[in-house]
N, C-alpha and C. Protein backbone atom coordinates (compact mmCIF):
# COMPACT_ATOMS: atom_id res chain seq x y z
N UNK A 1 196.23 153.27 144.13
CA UNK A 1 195.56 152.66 142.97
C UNK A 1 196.34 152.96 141.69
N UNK A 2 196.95 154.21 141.52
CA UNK A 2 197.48 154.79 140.38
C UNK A 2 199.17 154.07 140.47
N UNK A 3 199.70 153.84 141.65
CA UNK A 3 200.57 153.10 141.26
C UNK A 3 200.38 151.33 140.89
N UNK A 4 199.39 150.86 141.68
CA UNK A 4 198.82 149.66 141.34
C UNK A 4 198.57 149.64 139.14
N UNK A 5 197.97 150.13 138.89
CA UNK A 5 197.98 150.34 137.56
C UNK A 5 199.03 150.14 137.07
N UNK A 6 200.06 151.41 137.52
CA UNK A 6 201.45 151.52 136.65
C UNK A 6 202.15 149.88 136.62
N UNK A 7 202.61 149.37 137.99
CA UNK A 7 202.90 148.54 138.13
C UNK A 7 201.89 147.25 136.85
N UNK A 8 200.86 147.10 137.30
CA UNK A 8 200.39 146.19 136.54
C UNK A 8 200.84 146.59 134.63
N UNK A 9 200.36 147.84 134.38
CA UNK A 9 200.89 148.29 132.78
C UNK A 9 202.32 147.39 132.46
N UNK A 10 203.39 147.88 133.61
CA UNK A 10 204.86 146.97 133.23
C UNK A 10 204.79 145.96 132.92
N UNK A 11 204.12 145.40 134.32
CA UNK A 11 203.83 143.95 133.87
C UNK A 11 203.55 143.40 132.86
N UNK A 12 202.26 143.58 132.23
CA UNK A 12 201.78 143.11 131.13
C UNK A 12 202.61 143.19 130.09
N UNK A 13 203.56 144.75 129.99
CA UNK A 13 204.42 144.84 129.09
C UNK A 13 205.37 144.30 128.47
N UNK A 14 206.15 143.62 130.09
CA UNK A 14 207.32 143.01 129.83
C UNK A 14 206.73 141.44 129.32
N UNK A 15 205.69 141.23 129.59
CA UNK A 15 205.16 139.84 129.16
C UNK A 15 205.16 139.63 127.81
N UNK A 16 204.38 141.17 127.11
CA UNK A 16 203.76 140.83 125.86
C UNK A 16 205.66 140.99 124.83
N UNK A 17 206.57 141.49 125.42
CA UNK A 17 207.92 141.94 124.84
C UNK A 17 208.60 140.23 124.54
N UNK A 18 208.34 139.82 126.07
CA UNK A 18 208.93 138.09 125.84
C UNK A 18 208.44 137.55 125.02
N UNK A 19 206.87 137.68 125.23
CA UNK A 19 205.95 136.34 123.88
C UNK A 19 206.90 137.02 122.63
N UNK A 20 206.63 138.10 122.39
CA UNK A 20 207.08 138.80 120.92
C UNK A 20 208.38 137.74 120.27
N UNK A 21 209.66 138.43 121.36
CA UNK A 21 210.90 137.84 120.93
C UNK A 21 210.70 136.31 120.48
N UNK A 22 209.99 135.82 121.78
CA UNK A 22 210.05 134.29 121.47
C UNK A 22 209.26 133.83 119.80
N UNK A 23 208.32 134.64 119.61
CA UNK A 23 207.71 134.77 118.05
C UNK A 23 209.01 134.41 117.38
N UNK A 24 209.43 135.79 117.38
CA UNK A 24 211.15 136.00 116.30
C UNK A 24 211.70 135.56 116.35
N UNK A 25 212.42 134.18 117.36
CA UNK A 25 213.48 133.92 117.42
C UNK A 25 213.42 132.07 116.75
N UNK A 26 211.76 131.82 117.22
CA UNK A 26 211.03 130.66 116.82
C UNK A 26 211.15 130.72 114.95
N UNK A 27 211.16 131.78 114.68
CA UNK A 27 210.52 131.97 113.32
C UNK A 27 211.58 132.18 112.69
N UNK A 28 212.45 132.55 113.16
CA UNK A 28 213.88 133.26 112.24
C UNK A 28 214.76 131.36 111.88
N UNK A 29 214.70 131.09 113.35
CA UNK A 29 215.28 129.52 113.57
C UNK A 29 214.69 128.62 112.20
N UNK A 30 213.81 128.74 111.55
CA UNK A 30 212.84 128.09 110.68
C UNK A 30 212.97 128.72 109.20
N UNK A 31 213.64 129.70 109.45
CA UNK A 31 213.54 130.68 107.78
C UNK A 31 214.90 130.73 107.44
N UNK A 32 215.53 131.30 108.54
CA UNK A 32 217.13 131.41 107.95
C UNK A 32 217.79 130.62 108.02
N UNK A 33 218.88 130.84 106.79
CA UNK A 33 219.82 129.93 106.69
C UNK A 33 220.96 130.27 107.44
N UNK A 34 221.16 129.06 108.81
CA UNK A 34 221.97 129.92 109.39
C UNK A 34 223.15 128.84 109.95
N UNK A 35 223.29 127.50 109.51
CA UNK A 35 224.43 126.75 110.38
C UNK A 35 224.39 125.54 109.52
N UNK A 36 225.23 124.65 108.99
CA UNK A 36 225.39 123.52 109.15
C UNK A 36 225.43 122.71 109.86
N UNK A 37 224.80 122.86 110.49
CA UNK A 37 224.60 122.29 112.10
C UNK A 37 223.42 122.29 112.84
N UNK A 38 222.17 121.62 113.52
CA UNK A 38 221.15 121.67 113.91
C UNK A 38 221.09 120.83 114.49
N UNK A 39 220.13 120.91 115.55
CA UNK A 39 219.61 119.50 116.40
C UNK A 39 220.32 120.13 117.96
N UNK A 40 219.67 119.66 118.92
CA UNK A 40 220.03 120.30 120.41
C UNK A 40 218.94 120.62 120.92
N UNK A 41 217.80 121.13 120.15
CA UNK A 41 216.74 122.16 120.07
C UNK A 41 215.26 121.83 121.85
N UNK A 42 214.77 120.27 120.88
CA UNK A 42 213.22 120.38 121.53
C UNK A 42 213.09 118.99 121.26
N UNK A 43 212.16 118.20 121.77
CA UNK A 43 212.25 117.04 121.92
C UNK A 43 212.92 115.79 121.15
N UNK A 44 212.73 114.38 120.82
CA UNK A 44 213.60 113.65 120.30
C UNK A 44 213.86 114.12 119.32
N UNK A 45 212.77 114.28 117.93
CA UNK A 45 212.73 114.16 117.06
C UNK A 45 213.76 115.44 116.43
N UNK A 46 213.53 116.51 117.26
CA UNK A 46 213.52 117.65 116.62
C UNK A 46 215.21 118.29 117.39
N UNK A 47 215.66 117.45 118.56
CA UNK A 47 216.96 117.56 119.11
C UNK A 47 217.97 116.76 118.61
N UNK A 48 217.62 115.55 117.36
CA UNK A 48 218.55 114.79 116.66
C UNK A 48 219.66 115.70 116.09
N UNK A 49 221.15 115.51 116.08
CA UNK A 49 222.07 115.74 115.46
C UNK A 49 221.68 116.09 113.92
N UNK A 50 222.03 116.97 113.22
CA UNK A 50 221.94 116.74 111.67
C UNK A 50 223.18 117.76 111.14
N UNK A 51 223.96 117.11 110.42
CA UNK A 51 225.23 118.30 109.96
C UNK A 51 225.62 117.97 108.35
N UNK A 52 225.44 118.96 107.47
CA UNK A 52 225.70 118.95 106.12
C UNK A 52 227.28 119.11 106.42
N UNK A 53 227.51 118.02 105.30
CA UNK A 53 229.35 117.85 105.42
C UNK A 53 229.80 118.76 104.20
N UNK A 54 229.51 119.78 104.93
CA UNK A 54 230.11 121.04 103.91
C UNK A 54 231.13 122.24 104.66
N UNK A 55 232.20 122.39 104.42
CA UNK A 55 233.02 123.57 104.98
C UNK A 55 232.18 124.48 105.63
N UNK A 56 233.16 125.09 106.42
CA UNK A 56 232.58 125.73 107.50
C UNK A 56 232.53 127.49 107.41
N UNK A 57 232.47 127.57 106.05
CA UNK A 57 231.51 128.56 105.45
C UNK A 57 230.41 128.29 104.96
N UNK A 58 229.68 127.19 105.20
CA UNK A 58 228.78 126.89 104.84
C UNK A 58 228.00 127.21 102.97
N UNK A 59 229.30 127.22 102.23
CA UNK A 59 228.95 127.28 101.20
C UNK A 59 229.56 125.93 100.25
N UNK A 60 228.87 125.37 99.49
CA UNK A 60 229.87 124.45 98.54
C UNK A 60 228.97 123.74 97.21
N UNK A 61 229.78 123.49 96.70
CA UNK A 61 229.40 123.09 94.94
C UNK A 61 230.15 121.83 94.82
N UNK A 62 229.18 120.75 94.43
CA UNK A 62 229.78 119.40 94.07
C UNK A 62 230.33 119.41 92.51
N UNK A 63 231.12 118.32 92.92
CA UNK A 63 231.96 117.85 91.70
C UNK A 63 230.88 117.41 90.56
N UNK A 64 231.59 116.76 89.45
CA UNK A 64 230.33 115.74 88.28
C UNK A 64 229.68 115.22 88.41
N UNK A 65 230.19 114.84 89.58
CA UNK A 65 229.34 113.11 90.78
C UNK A 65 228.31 113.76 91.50
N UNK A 66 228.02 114.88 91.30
CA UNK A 66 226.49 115.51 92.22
C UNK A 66 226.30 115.00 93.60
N UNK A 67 227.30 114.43 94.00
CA UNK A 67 227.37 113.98 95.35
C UNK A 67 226.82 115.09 96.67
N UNK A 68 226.57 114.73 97.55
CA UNK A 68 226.29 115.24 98.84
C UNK A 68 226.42 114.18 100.04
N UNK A 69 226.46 115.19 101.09
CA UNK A 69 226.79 114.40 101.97
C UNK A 69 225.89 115.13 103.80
N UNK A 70 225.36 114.24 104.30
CA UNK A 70 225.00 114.49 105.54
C UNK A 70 224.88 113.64 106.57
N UNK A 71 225.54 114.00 107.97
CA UNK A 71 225.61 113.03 108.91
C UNK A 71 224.19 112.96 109.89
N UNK A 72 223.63 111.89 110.01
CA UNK A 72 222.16 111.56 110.66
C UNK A 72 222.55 111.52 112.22
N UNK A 73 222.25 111.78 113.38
CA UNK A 73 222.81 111.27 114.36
C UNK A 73 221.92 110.33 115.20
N UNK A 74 222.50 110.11 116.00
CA UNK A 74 221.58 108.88 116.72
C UNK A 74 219.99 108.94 117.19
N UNK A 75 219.50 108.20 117.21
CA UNK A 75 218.13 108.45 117.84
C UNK A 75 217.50 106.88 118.02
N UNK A 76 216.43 107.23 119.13
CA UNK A 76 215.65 106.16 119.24
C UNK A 76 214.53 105.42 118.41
N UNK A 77 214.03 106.73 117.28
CA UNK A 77 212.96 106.53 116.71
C UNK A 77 213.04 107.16 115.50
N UNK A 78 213.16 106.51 114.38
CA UNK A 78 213.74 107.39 112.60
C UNK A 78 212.92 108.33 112.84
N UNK A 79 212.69 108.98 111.90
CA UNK A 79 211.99 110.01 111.22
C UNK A 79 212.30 110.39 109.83
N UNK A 80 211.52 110.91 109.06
CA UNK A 80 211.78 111.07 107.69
C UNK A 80 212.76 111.85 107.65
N UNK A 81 214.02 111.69 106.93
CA UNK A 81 214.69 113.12 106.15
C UNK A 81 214.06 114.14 105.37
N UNK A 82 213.89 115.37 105.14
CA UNK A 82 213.14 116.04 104.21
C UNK A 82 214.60 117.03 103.66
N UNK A 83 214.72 116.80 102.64
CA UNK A 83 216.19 117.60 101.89
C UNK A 83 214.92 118.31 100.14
N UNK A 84 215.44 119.79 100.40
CA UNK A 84 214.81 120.42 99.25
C UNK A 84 215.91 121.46 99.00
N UNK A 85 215.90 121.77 97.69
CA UNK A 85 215.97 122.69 96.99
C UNK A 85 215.70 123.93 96.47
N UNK A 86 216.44 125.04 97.12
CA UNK A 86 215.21 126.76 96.50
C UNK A 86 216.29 127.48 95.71
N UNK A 87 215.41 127.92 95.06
CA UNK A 87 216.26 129.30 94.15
C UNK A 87 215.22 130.08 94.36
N UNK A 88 215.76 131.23 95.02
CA UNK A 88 215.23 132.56 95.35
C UNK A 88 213.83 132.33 96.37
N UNK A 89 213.99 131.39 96.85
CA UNK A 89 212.91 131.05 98.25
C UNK A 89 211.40 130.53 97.38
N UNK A 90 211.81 129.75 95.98
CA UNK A 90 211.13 129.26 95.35
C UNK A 90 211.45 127.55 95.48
N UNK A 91 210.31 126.79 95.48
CA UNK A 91 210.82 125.54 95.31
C UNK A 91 210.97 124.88 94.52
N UNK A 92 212.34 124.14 94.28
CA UNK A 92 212.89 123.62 93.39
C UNK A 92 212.66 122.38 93.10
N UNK A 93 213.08 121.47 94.06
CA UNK A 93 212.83 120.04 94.21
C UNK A 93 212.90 119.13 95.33
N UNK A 94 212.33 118.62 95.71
CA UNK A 94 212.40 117.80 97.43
C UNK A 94 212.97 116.06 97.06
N UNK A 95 213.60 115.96 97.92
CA UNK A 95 214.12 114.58 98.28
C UNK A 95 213.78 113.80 99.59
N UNK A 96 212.80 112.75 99.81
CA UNK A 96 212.59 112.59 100.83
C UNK A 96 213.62 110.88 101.00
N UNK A 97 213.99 110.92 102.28
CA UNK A 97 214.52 109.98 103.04
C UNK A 97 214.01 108.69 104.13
N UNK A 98 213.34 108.07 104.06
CA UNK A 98 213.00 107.10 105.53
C UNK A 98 213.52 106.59 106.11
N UNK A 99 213.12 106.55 107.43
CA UNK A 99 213.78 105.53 108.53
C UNK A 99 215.09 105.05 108.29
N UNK A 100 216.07 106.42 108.64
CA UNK A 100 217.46 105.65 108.62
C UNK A 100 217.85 106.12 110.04
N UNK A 101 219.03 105.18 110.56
CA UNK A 101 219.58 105.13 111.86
C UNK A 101 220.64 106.37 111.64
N UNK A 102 221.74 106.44 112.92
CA UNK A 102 222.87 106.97 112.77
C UNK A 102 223.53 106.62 111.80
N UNK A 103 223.75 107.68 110.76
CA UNK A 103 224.48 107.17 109.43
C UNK A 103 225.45 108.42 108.85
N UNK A 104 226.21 108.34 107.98
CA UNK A 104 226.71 109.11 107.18
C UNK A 104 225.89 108.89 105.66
N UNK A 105 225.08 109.70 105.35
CA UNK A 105 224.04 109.53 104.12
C UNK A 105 225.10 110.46 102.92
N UNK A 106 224.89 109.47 102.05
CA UNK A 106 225.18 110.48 100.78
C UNK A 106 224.88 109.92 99.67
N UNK A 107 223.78 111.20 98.67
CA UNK A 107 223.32 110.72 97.83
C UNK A 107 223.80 111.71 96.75
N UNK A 108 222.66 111.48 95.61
CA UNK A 108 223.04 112.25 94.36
C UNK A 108 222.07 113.38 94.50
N UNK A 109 222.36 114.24 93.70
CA UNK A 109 221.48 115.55 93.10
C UNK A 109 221.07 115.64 92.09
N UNK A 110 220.19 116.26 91.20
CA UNK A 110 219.68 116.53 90.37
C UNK A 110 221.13 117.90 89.88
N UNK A 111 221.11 117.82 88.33
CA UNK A 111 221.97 118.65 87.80
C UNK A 111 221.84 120.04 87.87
N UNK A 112 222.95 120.75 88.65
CA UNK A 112 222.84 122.12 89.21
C UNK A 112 223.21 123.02 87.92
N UNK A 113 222.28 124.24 87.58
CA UNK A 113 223.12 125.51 87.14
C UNK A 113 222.65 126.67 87.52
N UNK A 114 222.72 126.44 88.62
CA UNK A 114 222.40 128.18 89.29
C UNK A 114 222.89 127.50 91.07
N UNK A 115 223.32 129.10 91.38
CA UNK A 115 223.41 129.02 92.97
C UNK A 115 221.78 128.33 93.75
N UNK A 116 221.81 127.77 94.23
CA UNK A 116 220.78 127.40 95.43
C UNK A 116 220.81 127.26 96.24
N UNK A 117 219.78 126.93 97.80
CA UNK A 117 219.85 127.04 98.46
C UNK A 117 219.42 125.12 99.35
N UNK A 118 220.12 124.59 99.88
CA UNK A 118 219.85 123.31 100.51
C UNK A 118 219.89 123.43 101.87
N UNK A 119 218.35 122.79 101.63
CA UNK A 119 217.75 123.09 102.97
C UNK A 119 217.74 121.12 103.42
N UNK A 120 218.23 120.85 104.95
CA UNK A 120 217.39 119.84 105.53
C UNK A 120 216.82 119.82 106.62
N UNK A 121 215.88 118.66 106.85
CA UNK A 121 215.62 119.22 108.03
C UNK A 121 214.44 117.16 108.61
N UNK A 122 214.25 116.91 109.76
CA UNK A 122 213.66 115.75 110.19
C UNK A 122 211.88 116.12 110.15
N UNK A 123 211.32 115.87 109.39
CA UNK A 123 209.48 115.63 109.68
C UNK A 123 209.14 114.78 110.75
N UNK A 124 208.93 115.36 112.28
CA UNK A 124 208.74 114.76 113.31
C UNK A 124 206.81 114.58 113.37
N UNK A 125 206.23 114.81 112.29
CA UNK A 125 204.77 114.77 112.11
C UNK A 125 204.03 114.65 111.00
N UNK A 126 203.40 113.87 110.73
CA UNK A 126 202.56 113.86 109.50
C UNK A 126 201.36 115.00 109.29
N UNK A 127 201.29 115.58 110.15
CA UNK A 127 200.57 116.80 110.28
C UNK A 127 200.72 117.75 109.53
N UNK A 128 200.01 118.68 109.18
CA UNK A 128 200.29 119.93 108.50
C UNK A 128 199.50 121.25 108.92
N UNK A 129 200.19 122.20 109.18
CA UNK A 129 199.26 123.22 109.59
C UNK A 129 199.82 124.86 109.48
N UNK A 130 199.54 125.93 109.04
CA UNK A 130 200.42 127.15 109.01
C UNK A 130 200.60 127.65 109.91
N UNK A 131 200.44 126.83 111.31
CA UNK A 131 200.50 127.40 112.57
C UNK A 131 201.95 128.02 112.78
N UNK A 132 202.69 128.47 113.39
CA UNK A 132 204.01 129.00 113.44
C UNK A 132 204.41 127.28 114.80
N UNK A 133 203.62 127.28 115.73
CA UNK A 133 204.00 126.58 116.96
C UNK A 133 203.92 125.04 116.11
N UNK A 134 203.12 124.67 115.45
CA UNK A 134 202.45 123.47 114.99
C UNK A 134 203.60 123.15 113.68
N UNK A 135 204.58 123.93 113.03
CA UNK A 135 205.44 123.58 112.76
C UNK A 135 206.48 123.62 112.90
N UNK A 136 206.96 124.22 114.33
CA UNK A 136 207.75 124.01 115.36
C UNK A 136 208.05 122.87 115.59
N UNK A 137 206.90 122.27 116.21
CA UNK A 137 206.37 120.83 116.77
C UNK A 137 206.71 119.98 115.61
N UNK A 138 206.20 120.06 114.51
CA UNK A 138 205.92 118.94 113.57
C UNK A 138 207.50 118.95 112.35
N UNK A 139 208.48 119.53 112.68
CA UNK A 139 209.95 119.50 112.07
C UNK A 139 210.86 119.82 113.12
N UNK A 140 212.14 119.34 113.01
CA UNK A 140 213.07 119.97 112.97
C UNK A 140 213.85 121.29 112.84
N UNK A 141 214.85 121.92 113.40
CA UNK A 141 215.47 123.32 113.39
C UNK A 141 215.86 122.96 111.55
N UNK A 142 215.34 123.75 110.40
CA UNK A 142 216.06 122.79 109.07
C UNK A 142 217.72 123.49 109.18
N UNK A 143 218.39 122.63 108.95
CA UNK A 143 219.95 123.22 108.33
C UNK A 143 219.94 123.58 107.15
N UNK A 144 220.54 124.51 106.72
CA UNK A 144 220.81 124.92 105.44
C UNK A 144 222.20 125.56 104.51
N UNK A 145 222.89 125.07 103.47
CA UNK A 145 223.83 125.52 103.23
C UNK A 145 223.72 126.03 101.60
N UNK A 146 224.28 126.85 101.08
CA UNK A 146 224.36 127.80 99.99
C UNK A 146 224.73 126.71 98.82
N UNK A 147 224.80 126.45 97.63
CA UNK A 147 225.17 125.20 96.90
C UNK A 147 225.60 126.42 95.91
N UNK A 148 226.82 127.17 95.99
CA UNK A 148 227.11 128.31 94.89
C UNK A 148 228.43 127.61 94.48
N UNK A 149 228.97 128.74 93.09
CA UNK A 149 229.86 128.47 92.32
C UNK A 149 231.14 129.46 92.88
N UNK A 150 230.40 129.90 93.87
CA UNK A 150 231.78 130.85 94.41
C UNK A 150 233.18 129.84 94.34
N UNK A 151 234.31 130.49 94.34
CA UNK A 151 235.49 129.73 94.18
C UNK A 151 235.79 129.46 95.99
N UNK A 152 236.03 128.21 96.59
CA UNK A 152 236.21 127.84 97.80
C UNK A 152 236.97 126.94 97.93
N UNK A 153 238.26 127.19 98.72
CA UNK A 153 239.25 126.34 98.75
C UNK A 153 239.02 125.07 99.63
N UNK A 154 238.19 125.08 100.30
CA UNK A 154 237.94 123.92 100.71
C UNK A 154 236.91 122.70 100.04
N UNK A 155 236.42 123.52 99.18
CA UNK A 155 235.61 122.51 98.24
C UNK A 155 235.99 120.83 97.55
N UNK A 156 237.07 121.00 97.48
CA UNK A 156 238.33 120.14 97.04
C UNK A 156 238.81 118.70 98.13
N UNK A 157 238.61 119.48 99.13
CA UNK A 157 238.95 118.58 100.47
C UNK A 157 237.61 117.88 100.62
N UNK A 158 236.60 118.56 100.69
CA UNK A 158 235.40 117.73 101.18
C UNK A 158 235.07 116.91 99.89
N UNK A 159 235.03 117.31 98.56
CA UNK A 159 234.83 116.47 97.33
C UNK A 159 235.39 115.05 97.03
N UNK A 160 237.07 115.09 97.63
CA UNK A 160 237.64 113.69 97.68
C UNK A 160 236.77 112.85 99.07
N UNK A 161 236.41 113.82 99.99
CA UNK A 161 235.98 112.85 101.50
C UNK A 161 234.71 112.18 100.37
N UNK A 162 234.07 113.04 100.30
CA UNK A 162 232.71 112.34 100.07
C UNK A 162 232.72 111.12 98.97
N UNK A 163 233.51 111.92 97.66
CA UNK A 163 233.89 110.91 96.75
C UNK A 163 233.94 109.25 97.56
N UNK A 164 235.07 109.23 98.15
CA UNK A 164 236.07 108.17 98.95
C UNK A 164 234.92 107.34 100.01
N UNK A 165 234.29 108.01 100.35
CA UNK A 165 233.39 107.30 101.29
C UNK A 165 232.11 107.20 100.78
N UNK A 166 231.73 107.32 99.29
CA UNK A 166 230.82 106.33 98.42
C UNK A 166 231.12 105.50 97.84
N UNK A 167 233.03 105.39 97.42
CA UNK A 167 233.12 104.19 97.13
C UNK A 167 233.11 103.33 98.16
N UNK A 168 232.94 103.89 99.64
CA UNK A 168 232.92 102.32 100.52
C UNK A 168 231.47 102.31 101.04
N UNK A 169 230.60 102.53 100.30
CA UNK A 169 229.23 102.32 100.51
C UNK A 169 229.04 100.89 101.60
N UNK A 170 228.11 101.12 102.50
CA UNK A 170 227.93 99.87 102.94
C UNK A 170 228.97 99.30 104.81
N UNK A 171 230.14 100.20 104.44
CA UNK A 171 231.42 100.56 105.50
C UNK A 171 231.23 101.36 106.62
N UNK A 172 232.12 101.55 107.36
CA UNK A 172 231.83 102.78 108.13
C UNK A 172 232.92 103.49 108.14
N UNK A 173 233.11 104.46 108.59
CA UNK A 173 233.99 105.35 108.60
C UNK A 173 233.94 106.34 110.36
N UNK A 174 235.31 106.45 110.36
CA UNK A 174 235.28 106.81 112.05
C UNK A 174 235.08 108.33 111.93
N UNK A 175 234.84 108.26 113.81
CA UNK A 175 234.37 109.74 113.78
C UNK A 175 235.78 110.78 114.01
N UNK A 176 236.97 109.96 114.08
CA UNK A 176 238.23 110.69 114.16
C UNK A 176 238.12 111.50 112.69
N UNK A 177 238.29 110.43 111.05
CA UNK A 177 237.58 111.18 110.17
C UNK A 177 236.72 112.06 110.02
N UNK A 178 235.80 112.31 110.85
CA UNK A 178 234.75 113.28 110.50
C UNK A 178 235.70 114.45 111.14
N UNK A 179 235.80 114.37 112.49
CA UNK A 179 236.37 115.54 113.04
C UNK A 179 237.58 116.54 112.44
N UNK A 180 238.29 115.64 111.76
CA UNK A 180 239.78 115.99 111.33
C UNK A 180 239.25 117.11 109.67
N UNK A 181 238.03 116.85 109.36
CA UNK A 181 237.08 117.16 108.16
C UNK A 181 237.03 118.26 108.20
N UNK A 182 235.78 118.00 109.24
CA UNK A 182 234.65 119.28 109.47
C UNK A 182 235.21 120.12 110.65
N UNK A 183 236.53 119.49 111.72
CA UNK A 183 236.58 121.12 112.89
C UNK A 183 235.82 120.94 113.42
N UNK A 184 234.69 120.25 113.52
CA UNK A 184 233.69 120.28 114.51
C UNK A 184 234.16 120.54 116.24
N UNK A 185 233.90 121.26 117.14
CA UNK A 185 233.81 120.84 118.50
C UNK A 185 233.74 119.79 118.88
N UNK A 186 233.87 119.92 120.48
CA UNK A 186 234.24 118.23 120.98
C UNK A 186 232.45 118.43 121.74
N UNK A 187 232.11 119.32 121.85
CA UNK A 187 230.55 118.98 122.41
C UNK A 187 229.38 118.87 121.41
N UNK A 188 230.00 118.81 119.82
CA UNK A 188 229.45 118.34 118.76
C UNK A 188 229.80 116.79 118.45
N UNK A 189 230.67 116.36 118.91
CA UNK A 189 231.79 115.11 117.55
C UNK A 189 231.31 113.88 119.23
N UNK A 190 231.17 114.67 120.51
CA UNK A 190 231.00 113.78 121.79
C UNK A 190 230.12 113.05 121.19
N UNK A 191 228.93 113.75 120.12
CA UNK A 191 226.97 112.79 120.19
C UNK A 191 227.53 111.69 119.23
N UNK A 192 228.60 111.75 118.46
CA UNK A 192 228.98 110.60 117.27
C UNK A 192 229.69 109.46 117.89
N UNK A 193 228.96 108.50 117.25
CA UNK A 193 229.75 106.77 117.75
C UNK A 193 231.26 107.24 116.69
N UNK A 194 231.92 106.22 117.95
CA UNK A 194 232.97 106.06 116.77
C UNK A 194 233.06 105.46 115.63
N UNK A 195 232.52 104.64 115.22
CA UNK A 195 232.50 104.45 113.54
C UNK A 195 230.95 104.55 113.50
N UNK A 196 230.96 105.29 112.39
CA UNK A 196 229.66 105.29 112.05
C UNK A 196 229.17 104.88 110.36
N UNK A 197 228.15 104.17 110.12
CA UNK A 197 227.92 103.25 108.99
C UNK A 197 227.61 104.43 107.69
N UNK A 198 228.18 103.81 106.45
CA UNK A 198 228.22 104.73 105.27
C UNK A 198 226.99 104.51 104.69
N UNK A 199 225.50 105.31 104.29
CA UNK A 199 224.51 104.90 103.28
C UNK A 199 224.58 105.49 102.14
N UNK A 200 224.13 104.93 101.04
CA UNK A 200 224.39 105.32 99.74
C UNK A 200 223.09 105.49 99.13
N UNK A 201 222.37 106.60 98.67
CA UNK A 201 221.42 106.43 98.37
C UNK A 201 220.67 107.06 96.54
């Protein structure tokens, strides 16, 4: 009986250790800023491609032109873009997006003078709830990249891409371009059509 117990105690233990992690790892995925890169994750909505076309320090500061830039990837069914703004995990300002296909999106910003933080991410639900699981479900993994004044030598390179491919608003641009950019992997750059359409927004 007394080993029956012990045995069962482990059990339960190692159970309640998994739920735990899976808590943390659910929750960290949702808070930190941790990739220019997202999507792979959990069902359509929330496994879509999404990659801020920002160096792969994931830090960068636009030119005059307040430009930005992010690649949408394919899917069967839009979903809203949700792109916001924090300084110091305060909110700044939200930009919402609709129903766009596989695209290369790039729009404007509001005028920066402080480091911030740009967050995006797909609203797979009109729902709202402080559940931890229920906004799992109802977004996207968000991507997020640093928008600082640090000095970055690659800032320069991505500033002419983006520049260059708002003046061809409306165009497409191949995914040989993107790759030659961003470095991306080939089990990242595989989910991209080869040309993919420029939006200007």
């Amino acid at each position: 009986m007394k080993i029956l117990r012990s045995n069962l105690f482990f059990f339960c233990s190692v159970c309640l250790l998994s739920i735990s992690a899976h808590f943390v790892s659910a929750s960290d995925r949702n808070t930190f800023p941790t990739s220019r890169i997202g999507g792979g994750t959990r069902g359509e909505c929330g496994s879509r491609l999404l990659i801020h076309i920002v160096p792969s320090a994931n830090k960068y500061m636009p030119d005059k032109n307040r430009l930005l830039a992010v690649y949408l990837g394919k899917t069967k069914q839009s979903n809203p873009l949700i792109v916001q703004f924090l300084y110091n995990k305060n909110f700044e300002h939200e930009m919402v997006f609709n129903s766009l296909g596989e695209s290369l999106l790039i729009f404007k910003i509001p005028k920066i003078e402080k480091n911030i933080l740009w967050k995006s991410y797909f609203k797979c639900s009109d729902k709202y709830s402080d559940n931890m699981f229920n906004f799992i479900s109802n977004h996207s993994n968000p991507v997020s990249t640093y928008i600082s004044s640090d000095n970055n030598n690659d800032n320069n390179k991505y500033r002419k891409f983006i520049n260059k491919a708002y003046n061809s608003c409306g165009n497409s641009i191949s995914k040989k371009d993107l790759e030659i950019l961003t470095n991306l992997n080939k089990k990242t750059t595989n989910k991209i059509s080869e040309n993919v359409k420029i939006i200007c927004l």
